[in-house]
Each structure stands twice: as structure tokens, then as C-alpha cells.
N, C-alpha and C. Protein backbone atom coordinates (compact mmCIF):
# COMPACT_ATOMS: atom_id res chain seq x y z
N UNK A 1 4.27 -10.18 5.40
CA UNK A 1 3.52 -10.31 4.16
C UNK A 1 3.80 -9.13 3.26
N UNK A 2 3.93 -9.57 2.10
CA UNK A 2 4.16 -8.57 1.08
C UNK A 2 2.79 -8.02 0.28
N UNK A 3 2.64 -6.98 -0.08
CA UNK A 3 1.48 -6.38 -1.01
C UNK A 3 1.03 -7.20 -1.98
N UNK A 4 1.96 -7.92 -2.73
CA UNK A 4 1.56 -9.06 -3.70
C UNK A 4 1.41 -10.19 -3.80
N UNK A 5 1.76 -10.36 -2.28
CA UNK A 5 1.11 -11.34 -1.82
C UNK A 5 -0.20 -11.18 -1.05
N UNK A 6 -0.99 -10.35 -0.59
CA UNK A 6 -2.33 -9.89 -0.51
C UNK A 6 -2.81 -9.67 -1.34
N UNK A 7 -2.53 -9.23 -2.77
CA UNK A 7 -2.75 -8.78 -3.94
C UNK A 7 -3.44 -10.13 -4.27
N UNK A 8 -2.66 -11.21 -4.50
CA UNK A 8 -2.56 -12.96 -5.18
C UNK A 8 -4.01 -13.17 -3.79
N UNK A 9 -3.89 -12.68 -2.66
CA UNK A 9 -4.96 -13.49 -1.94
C UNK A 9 -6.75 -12.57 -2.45
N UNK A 10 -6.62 -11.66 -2.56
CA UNK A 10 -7.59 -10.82 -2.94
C UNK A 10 -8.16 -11.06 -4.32
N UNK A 11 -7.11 -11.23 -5.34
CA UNK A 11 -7.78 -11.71 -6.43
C UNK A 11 -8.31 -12.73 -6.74
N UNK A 12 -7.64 -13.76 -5.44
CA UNK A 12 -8.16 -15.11 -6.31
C UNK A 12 -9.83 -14.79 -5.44
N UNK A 13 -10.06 -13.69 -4.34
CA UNK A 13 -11.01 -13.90 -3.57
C UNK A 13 -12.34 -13.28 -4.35
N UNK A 14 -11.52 -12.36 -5.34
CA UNK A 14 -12.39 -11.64 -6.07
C UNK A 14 -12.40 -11.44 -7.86
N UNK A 15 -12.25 -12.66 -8.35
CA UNK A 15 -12.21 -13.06 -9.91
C UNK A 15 -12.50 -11.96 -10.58
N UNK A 16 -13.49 -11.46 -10.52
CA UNK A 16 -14.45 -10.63 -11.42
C UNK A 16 -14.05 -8.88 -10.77
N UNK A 17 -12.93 -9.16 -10.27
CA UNK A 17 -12.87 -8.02 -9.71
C UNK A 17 -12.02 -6.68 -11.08
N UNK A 18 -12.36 -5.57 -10.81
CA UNK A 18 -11.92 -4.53 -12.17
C UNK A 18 -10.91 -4.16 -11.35
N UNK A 19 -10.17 -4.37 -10.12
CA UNK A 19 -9.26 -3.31 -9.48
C UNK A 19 -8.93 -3.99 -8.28
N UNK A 20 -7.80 -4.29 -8.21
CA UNK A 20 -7.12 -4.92 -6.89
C UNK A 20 -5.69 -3.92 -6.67
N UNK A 21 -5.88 -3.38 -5.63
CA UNK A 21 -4.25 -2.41 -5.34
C UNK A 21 -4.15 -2.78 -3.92
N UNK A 22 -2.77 -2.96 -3.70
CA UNK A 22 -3.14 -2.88 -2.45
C UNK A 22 -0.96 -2.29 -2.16
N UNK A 23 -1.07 -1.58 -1.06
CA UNK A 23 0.60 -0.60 -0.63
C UNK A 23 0.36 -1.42 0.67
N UNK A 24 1.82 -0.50 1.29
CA UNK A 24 1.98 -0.84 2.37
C UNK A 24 3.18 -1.24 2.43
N UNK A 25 3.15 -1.45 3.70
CA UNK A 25 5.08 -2.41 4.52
C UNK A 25 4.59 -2.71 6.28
N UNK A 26 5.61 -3.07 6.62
CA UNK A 26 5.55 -3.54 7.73
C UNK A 26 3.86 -3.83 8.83
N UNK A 27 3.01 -4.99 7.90
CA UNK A 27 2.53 -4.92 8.44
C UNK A 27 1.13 -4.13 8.42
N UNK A 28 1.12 -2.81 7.59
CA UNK A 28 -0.03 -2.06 7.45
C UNK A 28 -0.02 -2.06 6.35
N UNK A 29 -1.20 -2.51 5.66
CA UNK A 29 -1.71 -2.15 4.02
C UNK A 29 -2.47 -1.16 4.07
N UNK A 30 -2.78 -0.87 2.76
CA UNK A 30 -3.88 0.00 1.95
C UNK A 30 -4.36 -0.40 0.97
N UNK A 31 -5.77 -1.24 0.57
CA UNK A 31 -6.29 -2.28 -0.27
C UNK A 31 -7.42 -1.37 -0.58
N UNK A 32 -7.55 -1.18 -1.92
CA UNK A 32 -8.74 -0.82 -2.81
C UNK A 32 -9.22 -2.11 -3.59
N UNK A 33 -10.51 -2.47 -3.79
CA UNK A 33 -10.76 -3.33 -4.24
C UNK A 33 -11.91 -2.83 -5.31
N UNK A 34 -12.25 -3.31 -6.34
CA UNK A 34 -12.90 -2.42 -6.81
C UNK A 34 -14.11 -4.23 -7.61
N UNK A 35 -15.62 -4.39 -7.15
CA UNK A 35 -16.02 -5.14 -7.56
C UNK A 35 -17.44 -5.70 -7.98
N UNK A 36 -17.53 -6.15 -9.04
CA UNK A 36 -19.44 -6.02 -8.77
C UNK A 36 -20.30 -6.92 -7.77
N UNK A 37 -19.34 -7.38 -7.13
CA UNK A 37 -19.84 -8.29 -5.83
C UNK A 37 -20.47 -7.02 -4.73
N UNK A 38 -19.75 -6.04 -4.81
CA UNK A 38 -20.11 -5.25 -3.68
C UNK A 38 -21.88 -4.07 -3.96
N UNK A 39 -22.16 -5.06 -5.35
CA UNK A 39 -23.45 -4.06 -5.80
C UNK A 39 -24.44 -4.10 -4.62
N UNK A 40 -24.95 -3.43 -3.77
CA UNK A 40 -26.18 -3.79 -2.91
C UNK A 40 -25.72 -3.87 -1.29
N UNK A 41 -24.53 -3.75 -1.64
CA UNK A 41 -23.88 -4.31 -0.16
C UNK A 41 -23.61 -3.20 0.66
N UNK A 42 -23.84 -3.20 2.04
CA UNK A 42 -23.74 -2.05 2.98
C UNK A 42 -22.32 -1.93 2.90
N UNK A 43 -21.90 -1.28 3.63
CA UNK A 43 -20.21 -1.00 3.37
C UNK A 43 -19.80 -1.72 4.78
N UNK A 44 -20.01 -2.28 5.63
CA UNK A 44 -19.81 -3.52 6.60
C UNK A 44 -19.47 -4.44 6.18
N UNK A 45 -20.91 -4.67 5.39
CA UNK A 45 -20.50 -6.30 4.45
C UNK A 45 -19.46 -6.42 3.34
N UNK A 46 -19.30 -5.12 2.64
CA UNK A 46 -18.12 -5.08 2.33
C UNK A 46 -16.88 -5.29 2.40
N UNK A 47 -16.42 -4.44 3.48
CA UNK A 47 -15.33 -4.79 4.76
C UNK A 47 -15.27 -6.27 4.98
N UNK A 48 -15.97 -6.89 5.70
CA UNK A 48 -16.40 -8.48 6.02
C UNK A 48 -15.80 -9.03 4.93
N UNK A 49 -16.33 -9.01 4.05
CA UNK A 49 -15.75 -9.62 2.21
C UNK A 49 -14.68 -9.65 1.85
N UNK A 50 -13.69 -8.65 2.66
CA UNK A 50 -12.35 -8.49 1.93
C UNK A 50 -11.82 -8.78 3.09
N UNK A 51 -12.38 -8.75 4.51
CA UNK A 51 -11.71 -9.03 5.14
C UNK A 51 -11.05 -10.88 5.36
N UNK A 52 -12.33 -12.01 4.87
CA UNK A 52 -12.43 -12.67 4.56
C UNK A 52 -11.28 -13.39 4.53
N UNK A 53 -10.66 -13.29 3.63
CA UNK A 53 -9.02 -14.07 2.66
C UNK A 53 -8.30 -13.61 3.48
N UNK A 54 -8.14 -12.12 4.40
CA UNK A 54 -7.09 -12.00 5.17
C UNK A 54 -7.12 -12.26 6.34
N UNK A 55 -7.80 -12.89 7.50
CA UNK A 55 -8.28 -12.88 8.53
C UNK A 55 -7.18 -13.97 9.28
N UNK A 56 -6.79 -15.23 8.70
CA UNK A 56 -5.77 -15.65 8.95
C UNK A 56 -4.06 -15.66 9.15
N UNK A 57 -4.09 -14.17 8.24
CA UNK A 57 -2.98 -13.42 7.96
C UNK A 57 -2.83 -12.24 9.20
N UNK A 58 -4.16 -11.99 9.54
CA UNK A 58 -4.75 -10.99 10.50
C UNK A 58 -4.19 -11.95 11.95
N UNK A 59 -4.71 -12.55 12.36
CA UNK A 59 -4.64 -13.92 13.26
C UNK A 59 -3.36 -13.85 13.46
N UNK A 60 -2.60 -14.22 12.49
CA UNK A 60 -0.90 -14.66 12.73
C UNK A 60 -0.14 -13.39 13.43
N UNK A 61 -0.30 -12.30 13.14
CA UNK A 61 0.16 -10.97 13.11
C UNK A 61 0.91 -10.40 11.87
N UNK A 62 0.62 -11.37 10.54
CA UNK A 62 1.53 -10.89 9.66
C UNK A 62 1.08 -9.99 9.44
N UNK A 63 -0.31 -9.97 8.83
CA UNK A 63 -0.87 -8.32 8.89
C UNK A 63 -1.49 -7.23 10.15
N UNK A 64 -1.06 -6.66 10.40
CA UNK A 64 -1.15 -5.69 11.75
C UNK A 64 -2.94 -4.79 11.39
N UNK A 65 -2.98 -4.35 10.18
CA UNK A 65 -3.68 -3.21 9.31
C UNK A 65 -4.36 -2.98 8.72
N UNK A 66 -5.38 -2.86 8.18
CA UNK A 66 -5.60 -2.88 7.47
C UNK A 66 -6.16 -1.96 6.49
N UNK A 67 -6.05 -0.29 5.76
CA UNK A 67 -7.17 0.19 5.63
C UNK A 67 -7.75 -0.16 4.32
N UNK A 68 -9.07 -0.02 3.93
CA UNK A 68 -9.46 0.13 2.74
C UNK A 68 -10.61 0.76 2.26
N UNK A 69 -10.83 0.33 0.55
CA UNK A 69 -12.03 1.11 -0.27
C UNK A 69 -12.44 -0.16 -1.26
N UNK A 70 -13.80 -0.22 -0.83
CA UNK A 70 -14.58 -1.52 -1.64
C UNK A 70 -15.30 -0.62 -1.87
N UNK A 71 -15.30 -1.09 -3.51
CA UNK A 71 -16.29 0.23 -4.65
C UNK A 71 -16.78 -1.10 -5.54
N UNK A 72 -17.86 -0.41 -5.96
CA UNK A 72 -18.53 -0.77 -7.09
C UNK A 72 -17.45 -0.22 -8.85
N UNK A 73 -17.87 -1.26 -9.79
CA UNK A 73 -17.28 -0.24 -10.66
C UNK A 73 -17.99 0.93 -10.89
N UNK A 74 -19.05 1.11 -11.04
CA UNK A 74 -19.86 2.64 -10.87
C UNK A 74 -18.78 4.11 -9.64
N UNK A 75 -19.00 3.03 -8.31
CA UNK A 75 -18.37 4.02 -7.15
C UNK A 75 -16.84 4.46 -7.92
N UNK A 76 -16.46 3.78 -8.63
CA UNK A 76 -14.91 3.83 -8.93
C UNK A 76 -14.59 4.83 -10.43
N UNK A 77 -15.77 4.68 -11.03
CA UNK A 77 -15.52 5.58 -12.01
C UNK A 77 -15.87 7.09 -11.88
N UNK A 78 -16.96 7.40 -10.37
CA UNK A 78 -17.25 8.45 -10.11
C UNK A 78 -15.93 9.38 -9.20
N UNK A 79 -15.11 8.14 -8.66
CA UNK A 79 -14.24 8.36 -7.64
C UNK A 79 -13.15 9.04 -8.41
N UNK A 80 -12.78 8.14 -9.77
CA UNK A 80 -11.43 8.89 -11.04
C UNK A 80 -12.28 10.41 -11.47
N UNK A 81 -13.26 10.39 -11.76
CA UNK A 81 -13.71 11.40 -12.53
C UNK A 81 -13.81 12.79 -11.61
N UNK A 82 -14.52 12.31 -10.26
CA UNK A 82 -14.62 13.78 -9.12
C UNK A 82 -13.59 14.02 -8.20
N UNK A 83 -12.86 12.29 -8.30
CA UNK A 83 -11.79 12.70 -7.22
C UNK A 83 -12.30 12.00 -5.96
């Protein structure tokens, strides 16, 4: 699986989303998602959420990896600004 092709599965998973990135190769990504779905949400259920669209990709072994960052747009503008 390619990045933009997780990219295409993430967005369609997350419409309203301000920020979809996602790196990687062989197997291991790095997916930031950035969304107001995640307002209220423990950071489990988060995870769970994005893990969602990839879990079948997960299953197959195309994706081995996964790490990530599910932000709010709030979490995301504090994250550019402090770092």
C-alpha cells in the first residue's frame, strides 16, 4: 500500500477533516489526521476511528504499522504554534 492510497482511504473516512498526511514505505505509515470528529473523544476512541478504514489493510498484511496523531483543529493549531 502506498501513502495515497491510505491518504484516499482516510479522507473519504473523514470528509470534514482539516488535515490528512500520512509517510511511510514498506508497510509502516505515519498518519496525522487532524478532525472535528475527534472533539470529546478519549484518544483510544480516536485511534479506533482511524483505525477503522484501515483494519482490512491491517488484516491482509499490506499495512504492517501504524503510527499516529488524531487532533482536534484546536490540538493542531496549538501543536504549529508551540511545536
Amino acid at each position: 500500500m502506498s501513502p495515497d492510497e491510505i491518504r484516499l482511504l482516510l479522507t473519504a473516512s473523514f470528509p470534514d477533516a482539516q488535515e490528512v498526511q500520512v509517510s511511510g514505505e514498506g508497510g509502516k505509515f505515519q498518519v496525522i489526521v487532524v478532525s472535528e470528529t475527534f472533539v470529546g473523544m478519549r484518544p483510544v476512541a480516536k485511534q479506533q476511528r482511524v483505525y477503522a478504514p484501515l483494519n482490512a489493510h491491517i488484516a491482509s498484511g499490506a499495512i504492517h504499522a501504524v503510527t499516529m496523531q488524531t487532533l482536534t483543529p484546536e490540538e493542531w493549531r496549538k501543536m504549529r504554534l508551540f511545536g
